[in-house]
PDB file of N, CA and C in Angstrom:
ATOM      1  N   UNK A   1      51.492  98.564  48.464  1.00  0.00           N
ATOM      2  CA  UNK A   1      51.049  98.165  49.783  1.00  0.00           C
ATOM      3  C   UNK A   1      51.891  97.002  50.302  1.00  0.00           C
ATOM      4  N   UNK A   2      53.296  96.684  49.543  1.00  0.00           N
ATOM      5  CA  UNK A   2      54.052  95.812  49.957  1.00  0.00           C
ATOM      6  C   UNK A   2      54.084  95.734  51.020  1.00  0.00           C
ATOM      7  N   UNK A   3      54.416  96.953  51.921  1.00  0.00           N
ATOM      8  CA  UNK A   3      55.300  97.165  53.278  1.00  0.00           C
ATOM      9  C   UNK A   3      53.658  97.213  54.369  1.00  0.00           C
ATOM     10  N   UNK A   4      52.936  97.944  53.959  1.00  0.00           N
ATOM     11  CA  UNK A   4      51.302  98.073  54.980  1.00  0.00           C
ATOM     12  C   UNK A   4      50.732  96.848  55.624  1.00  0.00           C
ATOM     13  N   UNK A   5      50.448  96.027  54.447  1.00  0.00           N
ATOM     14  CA  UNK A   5      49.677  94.664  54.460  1.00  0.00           C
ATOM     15  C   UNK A   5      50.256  94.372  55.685  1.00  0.00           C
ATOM     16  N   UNK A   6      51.584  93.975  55.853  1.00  0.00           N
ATOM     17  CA  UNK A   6      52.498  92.853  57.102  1.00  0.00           C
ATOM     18  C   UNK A   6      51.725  94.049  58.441  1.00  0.00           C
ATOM     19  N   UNK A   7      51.942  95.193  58.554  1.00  0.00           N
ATOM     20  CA  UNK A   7      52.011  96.282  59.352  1.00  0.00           C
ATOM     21  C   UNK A   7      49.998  96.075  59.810  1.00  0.00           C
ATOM     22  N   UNK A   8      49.548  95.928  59.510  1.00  0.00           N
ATOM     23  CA  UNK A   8      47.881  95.344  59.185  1.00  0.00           C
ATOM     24  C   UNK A   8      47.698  94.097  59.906  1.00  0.00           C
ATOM     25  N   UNK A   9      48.308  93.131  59.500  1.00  0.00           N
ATOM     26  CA  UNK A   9      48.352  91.982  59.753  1.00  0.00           C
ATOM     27  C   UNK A   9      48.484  91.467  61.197  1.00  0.00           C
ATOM     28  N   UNK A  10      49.855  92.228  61.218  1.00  0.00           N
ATOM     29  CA  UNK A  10      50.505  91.959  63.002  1.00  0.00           C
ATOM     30  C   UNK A  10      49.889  93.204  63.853  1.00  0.00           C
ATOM     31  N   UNK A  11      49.284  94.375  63.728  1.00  0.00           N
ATOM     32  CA  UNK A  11      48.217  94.912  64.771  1.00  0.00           C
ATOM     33  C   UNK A  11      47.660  94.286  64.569  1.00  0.00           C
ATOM     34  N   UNK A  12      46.486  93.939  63.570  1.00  0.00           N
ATOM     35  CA  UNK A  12      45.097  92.720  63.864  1.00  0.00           C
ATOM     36  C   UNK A  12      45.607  91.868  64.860  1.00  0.00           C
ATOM     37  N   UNK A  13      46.652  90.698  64.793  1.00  0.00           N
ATOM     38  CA  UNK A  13      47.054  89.984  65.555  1.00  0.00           C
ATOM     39  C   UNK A  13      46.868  90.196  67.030  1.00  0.00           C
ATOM     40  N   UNK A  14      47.600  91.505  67.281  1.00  0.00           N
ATOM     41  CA  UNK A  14      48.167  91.840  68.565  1.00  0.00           C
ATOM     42  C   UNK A  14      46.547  92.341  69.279  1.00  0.00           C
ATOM     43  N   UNK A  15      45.717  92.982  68.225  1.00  0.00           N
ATOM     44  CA  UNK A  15      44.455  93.753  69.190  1.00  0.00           C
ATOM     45  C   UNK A  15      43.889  92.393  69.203  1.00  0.00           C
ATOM     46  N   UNK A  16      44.076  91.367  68.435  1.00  0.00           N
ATOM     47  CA  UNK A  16      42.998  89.987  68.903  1.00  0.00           C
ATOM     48  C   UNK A  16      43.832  89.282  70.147  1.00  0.00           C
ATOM     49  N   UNK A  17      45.090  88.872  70.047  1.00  0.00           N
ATOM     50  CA  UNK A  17      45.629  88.585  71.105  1.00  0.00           C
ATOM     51  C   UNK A  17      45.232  89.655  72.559  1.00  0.00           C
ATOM     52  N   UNK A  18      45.226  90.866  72.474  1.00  0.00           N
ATOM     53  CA  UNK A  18      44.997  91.917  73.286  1.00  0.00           C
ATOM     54  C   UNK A  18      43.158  91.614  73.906  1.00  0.00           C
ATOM     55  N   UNK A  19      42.303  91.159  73.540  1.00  0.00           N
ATOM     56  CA  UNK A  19      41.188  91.107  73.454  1.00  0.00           C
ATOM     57  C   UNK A  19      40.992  89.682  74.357  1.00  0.00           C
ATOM     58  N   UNK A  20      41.421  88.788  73.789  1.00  0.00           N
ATOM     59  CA  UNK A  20      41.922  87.198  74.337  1.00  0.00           C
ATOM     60  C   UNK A  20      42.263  87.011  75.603  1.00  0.00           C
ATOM     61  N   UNK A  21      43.850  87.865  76.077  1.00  0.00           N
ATOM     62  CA  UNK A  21      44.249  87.954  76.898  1.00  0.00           C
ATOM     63  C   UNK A  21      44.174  88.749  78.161  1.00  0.00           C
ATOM     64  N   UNK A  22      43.831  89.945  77.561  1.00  0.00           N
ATOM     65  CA  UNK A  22      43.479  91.088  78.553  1.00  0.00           C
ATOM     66  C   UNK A  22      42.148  91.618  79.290  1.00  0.00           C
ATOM     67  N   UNK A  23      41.269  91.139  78.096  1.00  0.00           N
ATOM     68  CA  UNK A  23      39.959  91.163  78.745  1.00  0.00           C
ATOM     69  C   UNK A  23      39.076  90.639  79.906  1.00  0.00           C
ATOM     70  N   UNK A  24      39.328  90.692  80.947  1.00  0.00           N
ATOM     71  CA  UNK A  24      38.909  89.857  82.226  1.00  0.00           C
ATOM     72  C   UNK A  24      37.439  90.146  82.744  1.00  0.00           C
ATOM     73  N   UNK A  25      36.919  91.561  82.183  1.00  0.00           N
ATOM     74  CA  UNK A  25      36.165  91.585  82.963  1.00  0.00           C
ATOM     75  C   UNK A  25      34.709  91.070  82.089  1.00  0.00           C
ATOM     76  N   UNK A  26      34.684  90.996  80.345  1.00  0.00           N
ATOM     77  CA  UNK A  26      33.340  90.561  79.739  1.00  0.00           C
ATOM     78  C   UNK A  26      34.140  89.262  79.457  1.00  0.00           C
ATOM     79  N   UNK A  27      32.395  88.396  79.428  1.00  0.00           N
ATOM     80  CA  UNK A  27      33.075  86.861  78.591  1.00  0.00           C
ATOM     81  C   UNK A  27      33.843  86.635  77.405  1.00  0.00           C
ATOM     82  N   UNK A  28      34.973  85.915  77.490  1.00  0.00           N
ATOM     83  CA  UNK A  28      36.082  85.624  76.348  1.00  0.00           C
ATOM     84  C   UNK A  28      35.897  85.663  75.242  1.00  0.00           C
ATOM     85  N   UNK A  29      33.974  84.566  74.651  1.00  0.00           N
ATOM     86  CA  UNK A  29      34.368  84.666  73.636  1.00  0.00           C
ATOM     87  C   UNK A  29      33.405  85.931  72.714  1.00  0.00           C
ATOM     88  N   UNK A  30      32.631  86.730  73.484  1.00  0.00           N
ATOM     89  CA  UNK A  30      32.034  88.592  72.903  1.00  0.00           C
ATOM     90  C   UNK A  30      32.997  88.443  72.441  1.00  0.00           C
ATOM     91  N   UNK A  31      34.375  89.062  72.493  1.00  0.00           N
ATOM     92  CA  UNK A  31      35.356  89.612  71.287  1.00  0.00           C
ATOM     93  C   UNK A  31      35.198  89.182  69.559  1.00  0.00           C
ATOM     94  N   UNK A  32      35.173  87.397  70.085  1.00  0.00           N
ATOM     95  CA  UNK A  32      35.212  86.521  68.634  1.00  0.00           C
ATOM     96  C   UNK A  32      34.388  87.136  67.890  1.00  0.00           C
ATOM     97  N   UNK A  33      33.215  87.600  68.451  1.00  0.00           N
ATOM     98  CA  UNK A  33      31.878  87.206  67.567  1.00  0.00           C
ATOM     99  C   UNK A  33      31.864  89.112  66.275  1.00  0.00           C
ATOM    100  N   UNK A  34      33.161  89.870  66.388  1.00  0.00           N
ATOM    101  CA  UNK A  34      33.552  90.352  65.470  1.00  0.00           C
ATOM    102  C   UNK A  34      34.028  89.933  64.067  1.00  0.00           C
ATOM    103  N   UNK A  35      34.701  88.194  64.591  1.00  0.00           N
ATOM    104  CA  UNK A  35      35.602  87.747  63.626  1.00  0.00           C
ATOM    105  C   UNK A  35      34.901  87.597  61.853  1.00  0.00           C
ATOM    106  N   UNK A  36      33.377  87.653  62.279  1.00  0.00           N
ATOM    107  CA  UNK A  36      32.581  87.275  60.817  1.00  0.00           C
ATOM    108  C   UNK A  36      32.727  88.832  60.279  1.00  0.00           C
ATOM    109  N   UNK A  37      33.157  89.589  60.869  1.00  0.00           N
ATOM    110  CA  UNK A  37      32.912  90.681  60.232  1.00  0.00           C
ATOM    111  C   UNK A  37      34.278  91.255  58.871  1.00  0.00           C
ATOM    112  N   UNK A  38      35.173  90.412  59.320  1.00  0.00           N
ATOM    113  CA  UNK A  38      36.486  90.516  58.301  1.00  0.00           C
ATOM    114  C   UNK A  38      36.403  90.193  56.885  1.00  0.00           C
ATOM    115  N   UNK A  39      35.490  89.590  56.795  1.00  0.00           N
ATOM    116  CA  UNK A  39      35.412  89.475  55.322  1.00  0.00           C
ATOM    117  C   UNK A  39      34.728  90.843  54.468  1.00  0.00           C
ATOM    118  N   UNK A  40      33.414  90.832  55.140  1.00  0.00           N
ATOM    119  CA  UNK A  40      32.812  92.440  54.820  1.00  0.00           C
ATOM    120  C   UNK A  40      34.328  93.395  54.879  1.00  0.00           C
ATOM    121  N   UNK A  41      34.548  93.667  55.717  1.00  0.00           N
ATOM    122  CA  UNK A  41      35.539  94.787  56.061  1.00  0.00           C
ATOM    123  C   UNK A  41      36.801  94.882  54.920  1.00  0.00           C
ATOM    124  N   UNK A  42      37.176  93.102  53.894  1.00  0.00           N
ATOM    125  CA  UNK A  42      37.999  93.357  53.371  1.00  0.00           C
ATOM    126  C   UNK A  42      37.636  93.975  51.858  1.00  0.00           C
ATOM    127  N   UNK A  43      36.223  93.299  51.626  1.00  0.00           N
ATOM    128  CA  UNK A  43      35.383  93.762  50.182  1.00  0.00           C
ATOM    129  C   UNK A  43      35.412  95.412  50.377  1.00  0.00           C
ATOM    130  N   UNK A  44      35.187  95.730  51.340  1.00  0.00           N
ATOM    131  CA  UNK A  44      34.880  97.235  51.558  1.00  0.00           C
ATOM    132  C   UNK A  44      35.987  97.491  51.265  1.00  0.00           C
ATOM    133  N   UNK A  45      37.005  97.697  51.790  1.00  0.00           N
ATOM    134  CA  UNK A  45      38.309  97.869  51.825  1.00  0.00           C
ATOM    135  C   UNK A  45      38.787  98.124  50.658  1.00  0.00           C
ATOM    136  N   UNK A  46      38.672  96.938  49.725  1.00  0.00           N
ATOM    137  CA  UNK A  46      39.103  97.005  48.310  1.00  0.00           C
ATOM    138  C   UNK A  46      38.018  97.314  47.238  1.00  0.00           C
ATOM    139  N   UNK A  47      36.886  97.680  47.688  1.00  0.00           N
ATOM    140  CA  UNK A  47      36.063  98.398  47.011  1.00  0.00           C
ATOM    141  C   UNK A  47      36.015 100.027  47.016  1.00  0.00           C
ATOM    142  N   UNK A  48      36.522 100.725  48.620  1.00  0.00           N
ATOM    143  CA  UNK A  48      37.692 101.562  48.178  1.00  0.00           C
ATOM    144  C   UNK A  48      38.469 102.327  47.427  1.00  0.00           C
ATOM    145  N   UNK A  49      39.418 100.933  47.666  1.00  0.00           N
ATOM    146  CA  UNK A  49      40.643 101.423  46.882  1.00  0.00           C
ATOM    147  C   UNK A  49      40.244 101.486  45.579  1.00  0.00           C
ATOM    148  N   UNK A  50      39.114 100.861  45.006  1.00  0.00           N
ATOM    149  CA  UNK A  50      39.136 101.192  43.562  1.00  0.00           C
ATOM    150  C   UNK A  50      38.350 102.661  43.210  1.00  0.00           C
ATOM    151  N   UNK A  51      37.895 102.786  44.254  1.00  0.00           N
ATOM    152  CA  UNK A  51      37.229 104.212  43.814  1.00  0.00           C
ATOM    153  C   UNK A  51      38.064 105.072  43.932  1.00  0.00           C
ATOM    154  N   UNK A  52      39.345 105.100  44.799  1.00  0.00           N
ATOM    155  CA  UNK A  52      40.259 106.242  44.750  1.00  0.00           C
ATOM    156  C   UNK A  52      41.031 106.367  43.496  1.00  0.00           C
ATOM    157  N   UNK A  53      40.840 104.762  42.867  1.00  0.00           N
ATOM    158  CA  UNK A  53      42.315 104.572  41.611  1.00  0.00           C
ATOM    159  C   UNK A  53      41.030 104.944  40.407  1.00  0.00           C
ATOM    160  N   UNK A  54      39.771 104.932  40.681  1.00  0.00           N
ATOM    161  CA  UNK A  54      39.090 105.715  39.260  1.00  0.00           C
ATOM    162  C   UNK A  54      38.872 107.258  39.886  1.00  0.00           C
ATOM    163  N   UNK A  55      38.720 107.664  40.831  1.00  0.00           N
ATOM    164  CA  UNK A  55      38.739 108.906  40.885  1.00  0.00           C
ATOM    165  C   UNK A  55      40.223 109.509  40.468  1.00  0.00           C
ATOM    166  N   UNK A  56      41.337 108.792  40.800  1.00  0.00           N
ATOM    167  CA  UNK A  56      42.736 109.329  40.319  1.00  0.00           C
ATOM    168  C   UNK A  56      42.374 109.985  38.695  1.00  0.00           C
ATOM    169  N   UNK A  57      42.132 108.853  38.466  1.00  0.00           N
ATOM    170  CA  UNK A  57      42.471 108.475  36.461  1.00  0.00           C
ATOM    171  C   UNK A  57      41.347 109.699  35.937  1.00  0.00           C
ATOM    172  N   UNK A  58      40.043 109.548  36.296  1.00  0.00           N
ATOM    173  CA  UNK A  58      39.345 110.574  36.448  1.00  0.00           C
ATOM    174  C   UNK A  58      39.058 111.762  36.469  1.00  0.00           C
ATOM    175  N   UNK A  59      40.006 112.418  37.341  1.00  0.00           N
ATOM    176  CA  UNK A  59      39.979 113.692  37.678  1.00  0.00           C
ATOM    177  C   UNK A  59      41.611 113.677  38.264  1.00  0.00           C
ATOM    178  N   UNK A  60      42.630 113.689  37.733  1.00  0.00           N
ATOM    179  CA  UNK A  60      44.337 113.941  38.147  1.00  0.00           C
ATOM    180  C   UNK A  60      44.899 115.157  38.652  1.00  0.00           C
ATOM    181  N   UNK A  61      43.862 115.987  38.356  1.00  0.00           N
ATOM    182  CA  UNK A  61      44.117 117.064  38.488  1.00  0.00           C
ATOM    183  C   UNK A  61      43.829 117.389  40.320  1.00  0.00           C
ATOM    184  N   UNK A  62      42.814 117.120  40.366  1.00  0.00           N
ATOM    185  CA  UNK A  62      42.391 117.277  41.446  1.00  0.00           C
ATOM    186  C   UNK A  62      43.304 116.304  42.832  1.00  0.00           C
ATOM    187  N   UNK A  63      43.228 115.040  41.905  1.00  0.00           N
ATOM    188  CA  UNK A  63      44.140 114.116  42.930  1.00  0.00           C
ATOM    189  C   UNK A  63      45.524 114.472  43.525  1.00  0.00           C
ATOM    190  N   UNK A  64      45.874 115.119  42.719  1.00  0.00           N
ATOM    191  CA  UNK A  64      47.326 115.071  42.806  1.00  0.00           C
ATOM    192  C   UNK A  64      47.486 116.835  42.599  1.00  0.00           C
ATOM    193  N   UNK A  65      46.429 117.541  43.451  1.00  0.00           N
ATOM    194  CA  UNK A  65      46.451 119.024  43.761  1.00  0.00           C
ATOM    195  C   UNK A  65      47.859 119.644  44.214  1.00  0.00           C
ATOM    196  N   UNK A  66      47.928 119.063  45.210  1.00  0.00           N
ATOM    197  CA  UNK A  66      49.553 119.291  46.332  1.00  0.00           C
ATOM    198  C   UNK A  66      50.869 119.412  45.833  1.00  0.00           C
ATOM    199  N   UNK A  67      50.583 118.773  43.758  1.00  0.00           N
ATOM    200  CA  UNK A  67      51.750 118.667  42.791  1.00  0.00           C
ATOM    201  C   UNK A  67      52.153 119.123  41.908  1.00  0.00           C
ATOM    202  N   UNK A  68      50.470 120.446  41.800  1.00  0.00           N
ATOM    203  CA  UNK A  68      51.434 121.665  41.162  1.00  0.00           C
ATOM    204  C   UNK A  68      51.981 122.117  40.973  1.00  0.00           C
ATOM    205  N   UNK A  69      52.668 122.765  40.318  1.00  0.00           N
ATOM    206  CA  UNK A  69      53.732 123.810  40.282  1.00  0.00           C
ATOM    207  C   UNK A  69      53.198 125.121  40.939  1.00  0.00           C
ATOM    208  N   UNK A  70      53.751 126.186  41.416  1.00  0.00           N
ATOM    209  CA  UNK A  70      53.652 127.145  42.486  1.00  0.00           C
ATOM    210  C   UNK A  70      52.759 127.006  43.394  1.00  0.00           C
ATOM    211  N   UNK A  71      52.458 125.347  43.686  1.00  0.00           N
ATOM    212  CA  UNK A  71      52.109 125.340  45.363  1.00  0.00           C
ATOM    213  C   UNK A  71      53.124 125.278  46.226  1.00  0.00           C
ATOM    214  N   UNK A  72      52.910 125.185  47.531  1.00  0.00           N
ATOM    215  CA  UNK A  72      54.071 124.738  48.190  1.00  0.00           C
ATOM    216  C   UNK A  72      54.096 123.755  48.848  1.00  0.00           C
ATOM    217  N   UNK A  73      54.759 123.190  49.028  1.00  0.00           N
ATOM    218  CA  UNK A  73      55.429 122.279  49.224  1.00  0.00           C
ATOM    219  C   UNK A  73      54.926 121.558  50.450  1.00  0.00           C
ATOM    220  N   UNK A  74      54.581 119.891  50.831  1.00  0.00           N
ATOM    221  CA  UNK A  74      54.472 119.733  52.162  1.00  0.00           C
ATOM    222  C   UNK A  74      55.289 120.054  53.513  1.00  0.00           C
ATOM    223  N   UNK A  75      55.106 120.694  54.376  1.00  0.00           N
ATOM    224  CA  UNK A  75      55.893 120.768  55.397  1.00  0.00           C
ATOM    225  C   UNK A  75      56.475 121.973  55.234  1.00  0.00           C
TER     226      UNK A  75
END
């Protein structure tokens, strides 16, 4: 997730700047009152990802279906 995280980071930025700046017609600070919600959103997030990395280990077979041999191929 080297390359995602930054890519994450700077949309968040831009839709809060976007929210800040562009919003004229509700009061300024409605948008903020999302901001408590980032912490939830990141536990979730990485609570997640760990269920995909024990479902991997888990069941490989299934995960990694698309990597059979005589399937075909993406695209």
């Amino acid at each position: 997730m080297r390359f995602y995280n930054p890519v994450l980071y700077v949309s968040g930025t831009a839709a809060l700047a976007a929210l800040l700046l562009e919003n004229r017609s509700a009061p300024r600070p409605l948008p903020l009152l999302a901001l408590p919600l980032v912490p939830f959103l990141i536990v979730s997030q990485h609570a997640e990802h760990r269920r995909h990395r024990r479902l991997a280990v888990e069941r490989p077979g299934w995960w990694n279906r698309r990597l059979r041999p005589g399937r075909p191929g993406p695209g």
